[in-house]
PDB file of N, CA and C in Angstrom:
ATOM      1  N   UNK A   1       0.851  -1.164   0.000  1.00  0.00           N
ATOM      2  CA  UNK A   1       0.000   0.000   0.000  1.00  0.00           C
ATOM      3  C   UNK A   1       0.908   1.241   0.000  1.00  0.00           C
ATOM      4  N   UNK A   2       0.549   2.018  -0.613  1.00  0.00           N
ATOM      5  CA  UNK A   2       1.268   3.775  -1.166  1.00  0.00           C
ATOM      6  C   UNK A   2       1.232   3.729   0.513  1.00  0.00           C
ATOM      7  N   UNK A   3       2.062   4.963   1.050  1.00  0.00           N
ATOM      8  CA  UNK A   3       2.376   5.347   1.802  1.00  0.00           C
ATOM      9  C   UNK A   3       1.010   6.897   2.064  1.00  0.00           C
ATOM     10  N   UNK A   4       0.737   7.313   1.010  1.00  0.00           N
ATOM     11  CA  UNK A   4       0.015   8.516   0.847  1.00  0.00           C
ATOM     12  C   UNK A   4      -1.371   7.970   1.256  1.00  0.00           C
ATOM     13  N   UNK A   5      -1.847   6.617   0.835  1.00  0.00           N
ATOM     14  CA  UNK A   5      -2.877   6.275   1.358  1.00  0.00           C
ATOM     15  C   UNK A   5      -3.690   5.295   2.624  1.00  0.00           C
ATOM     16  N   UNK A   6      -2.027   5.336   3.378  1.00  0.00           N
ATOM     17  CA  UNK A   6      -2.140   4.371   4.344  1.00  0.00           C
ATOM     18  C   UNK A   6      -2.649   5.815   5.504  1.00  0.00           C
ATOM     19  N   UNK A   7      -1.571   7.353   5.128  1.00  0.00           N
ATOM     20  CA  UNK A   7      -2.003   7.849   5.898  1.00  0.00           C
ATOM     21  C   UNK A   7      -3.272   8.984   5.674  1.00  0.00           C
ATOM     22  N   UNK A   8      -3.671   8.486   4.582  1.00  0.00           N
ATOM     23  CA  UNK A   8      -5.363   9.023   4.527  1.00  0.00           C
ATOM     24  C   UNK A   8      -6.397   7.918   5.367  1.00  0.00           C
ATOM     25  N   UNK A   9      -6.351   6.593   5.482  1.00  0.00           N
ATOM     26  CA  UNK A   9      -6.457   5.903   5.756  1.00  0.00           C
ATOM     27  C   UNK A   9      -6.771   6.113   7.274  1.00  0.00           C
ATOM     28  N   UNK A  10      -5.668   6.164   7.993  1.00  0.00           N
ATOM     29  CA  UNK A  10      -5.500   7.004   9.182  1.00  0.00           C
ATOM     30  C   UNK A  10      -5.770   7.786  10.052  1.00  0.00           C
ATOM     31  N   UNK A  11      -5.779   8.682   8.763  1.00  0.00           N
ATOM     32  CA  UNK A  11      -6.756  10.353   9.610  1.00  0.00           C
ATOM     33  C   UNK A  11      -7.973   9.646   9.403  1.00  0.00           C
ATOM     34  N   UNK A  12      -8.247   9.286   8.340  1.00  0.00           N
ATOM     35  CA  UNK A  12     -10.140   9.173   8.785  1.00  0.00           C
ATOM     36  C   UNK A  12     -10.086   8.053   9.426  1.00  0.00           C
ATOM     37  N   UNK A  13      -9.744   6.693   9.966  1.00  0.00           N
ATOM     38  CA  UNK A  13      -9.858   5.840  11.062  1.00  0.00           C
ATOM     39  C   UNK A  13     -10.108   7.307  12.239  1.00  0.00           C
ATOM     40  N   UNK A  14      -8.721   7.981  12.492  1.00  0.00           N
ATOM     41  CA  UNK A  14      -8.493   9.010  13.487  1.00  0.00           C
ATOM     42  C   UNK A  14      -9.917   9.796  13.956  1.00  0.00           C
ATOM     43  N   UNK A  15     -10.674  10.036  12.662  1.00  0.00           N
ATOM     44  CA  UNK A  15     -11.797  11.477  12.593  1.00  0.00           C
ATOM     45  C   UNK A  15     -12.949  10.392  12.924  1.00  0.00           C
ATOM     46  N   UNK A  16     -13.170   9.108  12.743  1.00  0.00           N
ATOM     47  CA  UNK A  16     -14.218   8.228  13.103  1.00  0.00           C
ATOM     48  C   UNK A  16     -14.396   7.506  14.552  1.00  0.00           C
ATOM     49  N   UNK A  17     -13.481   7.722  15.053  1.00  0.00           N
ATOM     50  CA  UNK A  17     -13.023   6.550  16.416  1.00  0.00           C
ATOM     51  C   UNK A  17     -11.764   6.885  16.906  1.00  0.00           C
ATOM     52  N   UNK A  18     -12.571   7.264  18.472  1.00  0.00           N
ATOM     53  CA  UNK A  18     -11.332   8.204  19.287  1.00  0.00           C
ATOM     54  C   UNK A  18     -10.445   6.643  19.666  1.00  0.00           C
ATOM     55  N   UNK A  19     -10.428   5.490  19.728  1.00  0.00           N
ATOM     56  CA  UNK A  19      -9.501   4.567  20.116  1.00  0.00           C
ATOM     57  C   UNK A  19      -8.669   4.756  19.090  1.00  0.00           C
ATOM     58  N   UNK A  20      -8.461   5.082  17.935  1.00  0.00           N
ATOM     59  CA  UNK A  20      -7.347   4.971  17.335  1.00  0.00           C
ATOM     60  C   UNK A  20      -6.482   6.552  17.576  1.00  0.00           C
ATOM     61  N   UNK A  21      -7.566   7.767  18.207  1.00  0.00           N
ATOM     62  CA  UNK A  21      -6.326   8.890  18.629  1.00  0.00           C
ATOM     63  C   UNK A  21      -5.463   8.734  19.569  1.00  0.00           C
ATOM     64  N   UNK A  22      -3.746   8.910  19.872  1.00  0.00           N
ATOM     65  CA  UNK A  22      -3.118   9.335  20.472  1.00  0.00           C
ATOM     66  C   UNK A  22      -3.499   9.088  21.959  1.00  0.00           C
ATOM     67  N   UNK A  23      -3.185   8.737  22.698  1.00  0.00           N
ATOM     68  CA  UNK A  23      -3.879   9.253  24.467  1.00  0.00           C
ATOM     69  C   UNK A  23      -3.096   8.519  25.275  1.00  0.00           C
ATOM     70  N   UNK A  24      -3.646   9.329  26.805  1.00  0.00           N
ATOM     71  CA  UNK A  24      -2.253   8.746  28.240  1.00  0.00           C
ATOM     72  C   UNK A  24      -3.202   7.607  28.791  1.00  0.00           C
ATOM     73  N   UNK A  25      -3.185   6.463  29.257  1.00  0.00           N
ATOM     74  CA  UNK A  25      -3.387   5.780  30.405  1.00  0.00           C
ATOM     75  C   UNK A  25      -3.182   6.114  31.645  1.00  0.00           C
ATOM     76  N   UNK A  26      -4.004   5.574  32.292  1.00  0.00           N
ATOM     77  CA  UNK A  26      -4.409   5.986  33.996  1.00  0.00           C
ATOM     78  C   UNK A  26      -3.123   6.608  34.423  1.00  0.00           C
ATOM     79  N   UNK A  27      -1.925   5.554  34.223  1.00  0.00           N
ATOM     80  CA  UNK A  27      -0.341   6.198  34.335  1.00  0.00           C
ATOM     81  C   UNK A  27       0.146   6.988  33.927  1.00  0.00           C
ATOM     82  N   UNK A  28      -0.206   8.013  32.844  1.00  0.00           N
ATOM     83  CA  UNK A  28       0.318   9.187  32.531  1.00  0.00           C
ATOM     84  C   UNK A  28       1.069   8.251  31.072  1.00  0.00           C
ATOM     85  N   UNK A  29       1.056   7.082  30.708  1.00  0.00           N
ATOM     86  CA  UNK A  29       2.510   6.824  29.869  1.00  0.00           C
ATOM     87  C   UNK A  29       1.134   6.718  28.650  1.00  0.00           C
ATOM     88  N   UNK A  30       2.034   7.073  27.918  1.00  0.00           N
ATOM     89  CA  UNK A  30       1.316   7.446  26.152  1.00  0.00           C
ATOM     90  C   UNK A  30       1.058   5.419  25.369  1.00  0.00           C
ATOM     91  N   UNK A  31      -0.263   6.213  24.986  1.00  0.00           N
ATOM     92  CA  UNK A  31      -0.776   4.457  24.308  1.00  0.00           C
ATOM     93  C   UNK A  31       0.184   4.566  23.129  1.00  0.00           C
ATOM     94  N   UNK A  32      -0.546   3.302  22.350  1.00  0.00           N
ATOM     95  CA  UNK A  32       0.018   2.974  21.346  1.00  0.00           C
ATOM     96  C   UNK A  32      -0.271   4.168  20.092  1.00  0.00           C
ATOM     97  N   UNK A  33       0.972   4.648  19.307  1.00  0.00           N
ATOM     98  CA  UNK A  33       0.195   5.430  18.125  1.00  0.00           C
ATOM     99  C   UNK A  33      -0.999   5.330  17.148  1.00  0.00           C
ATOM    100  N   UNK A  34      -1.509   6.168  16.565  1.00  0.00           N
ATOM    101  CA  UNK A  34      -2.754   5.778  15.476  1.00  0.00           C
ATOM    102  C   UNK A  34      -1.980   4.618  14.533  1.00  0.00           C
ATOM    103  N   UNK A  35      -0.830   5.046  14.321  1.00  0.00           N
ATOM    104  CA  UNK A  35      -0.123   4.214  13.011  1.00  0.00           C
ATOM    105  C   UNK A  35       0.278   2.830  13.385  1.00  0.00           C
ATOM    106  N   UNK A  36       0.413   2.622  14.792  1.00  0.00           N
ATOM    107  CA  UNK A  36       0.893   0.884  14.845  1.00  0.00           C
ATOM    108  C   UNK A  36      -1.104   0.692  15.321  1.00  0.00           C
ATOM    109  N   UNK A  37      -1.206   1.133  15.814  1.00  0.00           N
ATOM    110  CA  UNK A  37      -3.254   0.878  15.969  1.00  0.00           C
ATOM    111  C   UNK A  37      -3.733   0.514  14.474  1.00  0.00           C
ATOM    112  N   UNK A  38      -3.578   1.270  13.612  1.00  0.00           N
ATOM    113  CA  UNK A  38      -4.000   1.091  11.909  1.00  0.00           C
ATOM    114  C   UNK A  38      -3.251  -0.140  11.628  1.00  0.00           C
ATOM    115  N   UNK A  39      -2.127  -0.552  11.995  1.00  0.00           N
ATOM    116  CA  UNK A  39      -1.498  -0.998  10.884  1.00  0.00           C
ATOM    117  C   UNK A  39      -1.907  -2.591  11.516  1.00  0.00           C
ATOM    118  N   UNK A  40      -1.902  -2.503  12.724  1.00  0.00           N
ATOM    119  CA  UNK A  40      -2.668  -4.062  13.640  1.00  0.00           C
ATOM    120  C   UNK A  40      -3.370  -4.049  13.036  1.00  0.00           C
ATOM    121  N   UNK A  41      -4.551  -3.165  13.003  1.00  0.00           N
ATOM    122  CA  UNK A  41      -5.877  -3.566  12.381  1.00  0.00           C
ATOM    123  C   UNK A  41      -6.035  -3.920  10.928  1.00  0.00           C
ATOM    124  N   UNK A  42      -5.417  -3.547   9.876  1.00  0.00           N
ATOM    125  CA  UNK A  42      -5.109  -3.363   8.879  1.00  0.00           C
ATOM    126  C   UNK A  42      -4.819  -5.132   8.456  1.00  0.00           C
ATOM    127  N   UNK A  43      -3.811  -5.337   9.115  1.00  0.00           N
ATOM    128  CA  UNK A  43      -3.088  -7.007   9.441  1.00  0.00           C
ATOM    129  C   UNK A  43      -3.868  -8.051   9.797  1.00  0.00           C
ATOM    130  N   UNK A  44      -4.367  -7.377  10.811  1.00  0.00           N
ATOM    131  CA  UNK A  44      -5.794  -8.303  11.163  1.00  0.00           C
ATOM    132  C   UNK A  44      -6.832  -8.882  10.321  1.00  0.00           C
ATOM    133  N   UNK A  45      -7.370  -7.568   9.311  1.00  0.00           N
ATOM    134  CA  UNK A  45      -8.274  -8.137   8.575  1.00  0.00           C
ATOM    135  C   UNK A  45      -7.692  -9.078   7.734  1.00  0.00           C
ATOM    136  N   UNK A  46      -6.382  -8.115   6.952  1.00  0.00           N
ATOM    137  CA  UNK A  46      -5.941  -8.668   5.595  1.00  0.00           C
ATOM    138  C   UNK A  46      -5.901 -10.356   6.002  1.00  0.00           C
ATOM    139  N   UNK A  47      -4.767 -10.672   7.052  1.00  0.00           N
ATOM    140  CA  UNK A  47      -4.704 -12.016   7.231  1.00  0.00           C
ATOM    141  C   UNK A  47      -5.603 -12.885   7.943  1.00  0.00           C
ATOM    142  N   UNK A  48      -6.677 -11.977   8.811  1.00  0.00           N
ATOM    143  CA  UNK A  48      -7.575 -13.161   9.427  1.00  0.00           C
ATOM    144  C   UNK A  48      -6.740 -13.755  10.506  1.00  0.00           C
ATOM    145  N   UNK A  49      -6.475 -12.864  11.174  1.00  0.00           N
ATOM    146  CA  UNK A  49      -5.908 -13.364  12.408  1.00  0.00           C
ATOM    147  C   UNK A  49      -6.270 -12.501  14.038  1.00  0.00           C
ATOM    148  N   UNK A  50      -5.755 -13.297  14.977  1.00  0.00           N
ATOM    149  CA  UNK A  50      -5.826 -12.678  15.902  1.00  0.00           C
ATOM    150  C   UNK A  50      -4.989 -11.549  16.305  1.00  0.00           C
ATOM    151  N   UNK A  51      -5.214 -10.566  17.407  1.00  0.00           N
ATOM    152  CA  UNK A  51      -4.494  -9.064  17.615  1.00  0.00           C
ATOM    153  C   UNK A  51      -3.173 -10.032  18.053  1.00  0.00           C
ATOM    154  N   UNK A  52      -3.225 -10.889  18.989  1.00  0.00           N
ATOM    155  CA  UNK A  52      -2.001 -11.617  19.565  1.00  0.00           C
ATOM    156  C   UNK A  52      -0.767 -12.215  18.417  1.00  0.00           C
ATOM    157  N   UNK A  53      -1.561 -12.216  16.905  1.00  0.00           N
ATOM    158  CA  UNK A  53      -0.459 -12.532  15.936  1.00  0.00           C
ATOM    159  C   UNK A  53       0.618 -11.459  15.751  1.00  0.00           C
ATOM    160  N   UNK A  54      -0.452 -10.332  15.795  1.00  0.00           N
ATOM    161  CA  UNK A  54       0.924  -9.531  15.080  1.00  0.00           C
ATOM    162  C   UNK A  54       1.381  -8.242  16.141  1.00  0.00           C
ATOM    163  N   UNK A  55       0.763  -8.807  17.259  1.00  0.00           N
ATOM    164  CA  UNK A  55       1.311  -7.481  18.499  1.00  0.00           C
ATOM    165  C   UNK A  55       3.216  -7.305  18.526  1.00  0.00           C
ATOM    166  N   UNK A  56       3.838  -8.820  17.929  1.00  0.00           N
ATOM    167  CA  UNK A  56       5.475  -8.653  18.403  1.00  0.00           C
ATOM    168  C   UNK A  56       5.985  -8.510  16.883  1.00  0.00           C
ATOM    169  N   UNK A  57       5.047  -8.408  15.638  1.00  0.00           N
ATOM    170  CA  UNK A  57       5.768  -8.189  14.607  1.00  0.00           C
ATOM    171  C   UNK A  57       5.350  -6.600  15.006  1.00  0.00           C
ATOM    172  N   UNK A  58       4.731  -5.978  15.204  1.00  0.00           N
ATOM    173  CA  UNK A  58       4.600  -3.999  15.764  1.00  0.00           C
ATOM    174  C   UNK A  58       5.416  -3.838  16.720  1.00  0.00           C
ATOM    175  N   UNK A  59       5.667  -4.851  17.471  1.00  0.00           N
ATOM    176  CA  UNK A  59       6.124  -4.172  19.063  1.00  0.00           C
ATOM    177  C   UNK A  59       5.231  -3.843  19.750  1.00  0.00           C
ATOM    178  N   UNK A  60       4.104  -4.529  19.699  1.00  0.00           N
ATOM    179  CA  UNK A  60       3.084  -4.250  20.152  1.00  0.00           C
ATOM    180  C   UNK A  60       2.820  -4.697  21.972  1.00  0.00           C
ATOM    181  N   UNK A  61       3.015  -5.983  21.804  1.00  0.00           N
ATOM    182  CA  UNK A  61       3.410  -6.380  23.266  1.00  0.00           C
ATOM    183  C   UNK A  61       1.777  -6.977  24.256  1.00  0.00           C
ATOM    184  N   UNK A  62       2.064  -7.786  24.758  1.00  0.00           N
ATOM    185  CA  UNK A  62       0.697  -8.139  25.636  1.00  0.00           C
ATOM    186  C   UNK A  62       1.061  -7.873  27.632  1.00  0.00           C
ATOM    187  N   UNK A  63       0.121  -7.545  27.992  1.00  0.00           N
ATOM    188  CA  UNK A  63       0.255  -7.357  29.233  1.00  0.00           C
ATOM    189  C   UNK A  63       0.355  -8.861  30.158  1.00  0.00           C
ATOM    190  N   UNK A  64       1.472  -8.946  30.031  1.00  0.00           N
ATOM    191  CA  UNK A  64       2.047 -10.293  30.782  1.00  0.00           C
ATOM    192  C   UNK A  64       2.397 -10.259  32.209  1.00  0.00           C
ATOM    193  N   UNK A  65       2.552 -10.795  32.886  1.00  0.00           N
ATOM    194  CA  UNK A  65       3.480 -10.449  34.446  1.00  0.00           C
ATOM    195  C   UNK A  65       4.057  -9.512  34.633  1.00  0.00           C
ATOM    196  N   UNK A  66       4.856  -9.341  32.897  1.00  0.00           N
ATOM    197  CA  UNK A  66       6.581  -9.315  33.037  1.00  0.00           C
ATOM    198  C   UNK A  66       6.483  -7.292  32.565  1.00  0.00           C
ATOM    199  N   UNK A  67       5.160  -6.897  31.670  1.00  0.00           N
ATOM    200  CA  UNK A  67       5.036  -6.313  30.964  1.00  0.00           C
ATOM    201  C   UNK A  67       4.163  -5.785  32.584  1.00  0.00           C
ATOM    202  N   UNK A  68       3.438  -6.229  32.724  1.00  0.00           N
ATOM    203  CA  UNK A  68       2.943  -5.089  34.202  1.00  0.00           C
ATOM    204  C   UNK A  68       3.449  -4.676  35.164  1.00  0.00           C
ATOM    205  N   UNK A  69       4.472  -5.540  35.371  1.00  0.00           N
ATOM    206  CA  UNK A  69       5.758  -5.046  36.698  1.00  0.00           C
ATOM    207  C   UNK A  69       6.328  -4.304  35.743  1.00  0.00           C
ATOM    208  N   UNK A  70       6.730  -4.307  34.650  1.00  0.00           N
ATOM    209  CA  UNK A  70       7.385  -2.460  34.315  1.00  0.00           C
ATOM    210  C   UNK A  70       6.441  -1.504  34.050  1.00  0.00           C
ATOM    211  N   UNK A  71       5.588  -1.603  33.876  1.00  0.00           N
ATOM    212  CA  UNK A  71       4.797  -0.814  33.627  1.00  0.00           C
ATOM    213  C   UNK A  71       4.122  -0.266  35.363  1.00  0.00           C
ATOM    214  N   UNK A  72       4.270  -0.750  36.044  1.00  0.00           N
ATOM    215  CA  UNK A  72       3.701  -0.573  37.470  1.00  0.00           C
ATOM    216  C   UNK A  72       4.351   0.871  38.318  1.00  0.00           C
ATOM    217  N   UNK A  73       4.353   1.871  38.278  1.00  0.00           N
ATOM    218  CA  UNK A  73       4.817   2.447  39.511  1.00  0.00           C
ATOM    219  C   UNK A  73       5.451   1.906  40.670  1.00  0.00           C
ATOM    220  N   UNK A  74       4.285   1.439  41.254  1.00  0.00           N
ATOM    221  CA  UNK A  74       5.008   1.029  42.498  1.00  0.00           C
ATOM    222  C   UNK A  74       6.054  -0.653  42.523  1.00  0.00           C
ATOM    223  N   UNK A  75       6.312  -0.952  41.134  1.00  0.00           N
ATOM    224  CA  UNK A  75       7.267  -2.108  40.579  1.00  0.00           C
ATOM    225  C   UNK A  75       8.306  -1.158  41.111  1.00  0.00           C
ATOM    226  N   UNK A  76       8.524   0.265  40.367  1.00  0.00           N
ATOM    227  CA  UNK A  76       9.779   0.802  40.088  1.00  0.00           C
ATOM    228  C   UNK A  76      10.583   1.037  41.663  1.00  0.00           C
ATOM    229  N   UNK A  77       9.279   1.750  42.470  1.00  0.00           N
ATOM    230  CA  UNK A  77       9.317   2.155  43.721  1.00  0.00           C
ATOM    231  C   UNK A  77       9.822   0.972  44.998  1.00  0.00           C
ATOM    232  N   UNK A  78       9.905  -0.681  44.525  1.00  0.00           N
ATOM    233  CA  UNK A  78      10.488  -0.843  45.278  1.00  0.00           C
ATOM    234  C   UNK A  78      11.814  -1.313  45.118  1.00  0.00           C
ATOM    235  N   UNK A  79      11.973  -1.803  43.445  1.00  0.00           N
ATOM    236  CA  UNK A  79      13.409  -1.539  43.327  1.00  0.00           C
ATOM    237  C   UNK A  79      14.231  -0.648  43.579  1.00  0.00           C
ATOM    238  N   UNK A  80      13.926   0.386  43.992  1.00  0.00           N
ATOM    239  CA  UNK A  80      14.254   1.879  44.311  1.00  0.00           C
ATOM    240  C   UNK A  80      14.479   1.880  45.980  1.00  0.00           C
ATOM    241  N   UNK A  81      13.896   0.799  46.857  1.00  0.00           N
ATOM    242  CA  UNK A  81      13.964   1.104  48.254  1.00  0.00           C
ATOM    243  C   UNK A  81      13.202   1.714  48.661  1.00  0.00           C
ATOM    244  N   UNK A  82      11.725   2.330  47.847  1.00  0.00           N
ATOM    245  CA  UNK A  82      11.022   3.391  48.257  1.00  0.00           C
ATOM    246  C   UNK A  82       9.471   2.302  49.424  1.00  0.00           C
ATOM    247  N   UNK A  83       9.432   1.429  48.961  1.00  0.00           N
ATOM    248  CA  UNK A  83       8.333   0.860  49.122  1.00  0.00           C
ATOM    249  C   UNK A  83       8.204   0.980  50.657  1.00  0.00           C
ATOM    250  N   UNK A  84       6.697   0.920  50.746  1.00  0.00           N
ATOM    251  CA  UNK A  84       5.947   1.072  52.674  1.00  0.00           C
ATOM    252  C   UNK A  84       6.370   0.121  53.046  1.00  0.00           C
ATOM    253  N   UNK A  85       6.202   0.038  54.727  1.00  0.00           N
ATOM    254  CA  UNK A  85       7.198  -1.233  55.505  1.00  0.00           C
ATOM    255  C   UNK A  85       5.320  -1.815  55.377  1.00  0.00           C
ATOM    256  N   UNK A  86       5.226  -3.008  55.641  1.00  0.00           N
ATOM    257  CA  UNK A  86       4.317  -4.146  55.553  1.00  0.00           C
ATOM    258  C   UNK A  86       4.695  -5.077  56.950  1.00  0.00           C
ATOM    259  N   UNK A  87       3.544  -4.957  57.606  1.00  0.00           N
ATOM    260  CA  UNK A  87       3.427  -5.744  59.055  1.00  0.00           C
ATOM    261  C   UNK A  87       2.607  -6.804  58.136  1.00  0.00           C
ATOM    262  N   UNK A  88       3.202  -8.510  58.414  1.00  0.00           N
ATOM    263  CA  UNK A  88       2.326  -9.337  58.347  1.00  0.00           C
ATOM    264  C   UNK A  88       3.066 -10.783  59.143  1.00  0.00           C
ATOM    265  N   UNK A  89       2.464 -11.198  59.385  1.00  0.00           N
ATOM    266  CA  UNK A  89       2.533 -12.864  60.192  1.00  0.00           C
ATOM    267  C   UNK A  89       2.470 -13.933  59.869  1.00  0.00           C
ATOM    268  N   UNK A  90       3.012 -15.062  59.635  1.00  0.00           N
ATOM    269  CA  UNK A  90       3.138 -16.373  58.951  1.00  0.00           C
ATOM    270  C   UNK A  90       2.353 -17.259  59.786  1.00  0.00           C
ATOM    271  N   UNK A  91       1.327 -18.148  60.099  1.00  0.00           N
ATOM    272  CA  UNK A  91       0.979 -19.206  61.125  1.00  0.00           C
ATOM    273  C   UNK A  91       1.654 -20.255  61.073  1.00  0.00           C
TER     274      UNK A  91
END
């Protein structure tokens, strides 16, 4: 596909459906762009597949264990030494 019409393509996905604009999560950290959002979807249809096929050919990524402890604040905060002291008891 032309390059000129992937990003006409784009803007009007963009002008139809605010999930494909730009935006922060609860965390302040920036979603995925319109252009890897289009281009999943795009992939999706063409091949008939699931979002999970082509999330690591984008860099797209799934929220795994491994992917929410970095993504976590308070992940960072206790590698950091910052974390609250925790009273608890073993029986």
């Amino acid at each position: 596909m032309r390059r000129n019409l992937f990003l006409r393509i784009v803007k009007g996905v963009m002008n139809q459906d605010s999930f494909f604009q730009s935006n922060h999560n609860a965390t302040g950290r920036s979603s995925l762009s319109p252009l890897q959002k289009c281009t999943a979807a795009i992939r999706m249809l063409a091949y008939d597949v699931a979002a999970d096929v082509v999330d690591e050919y984008l860099r797209i990524g799934t929220l795994n264990d491994i992917n929410v402890l970095d993504r976590s604040p308070v992940f960072h905060e206790v590698l950091e030494g910052k974390a609250p002291k925790v009273r608890f008891s073993v029986n």
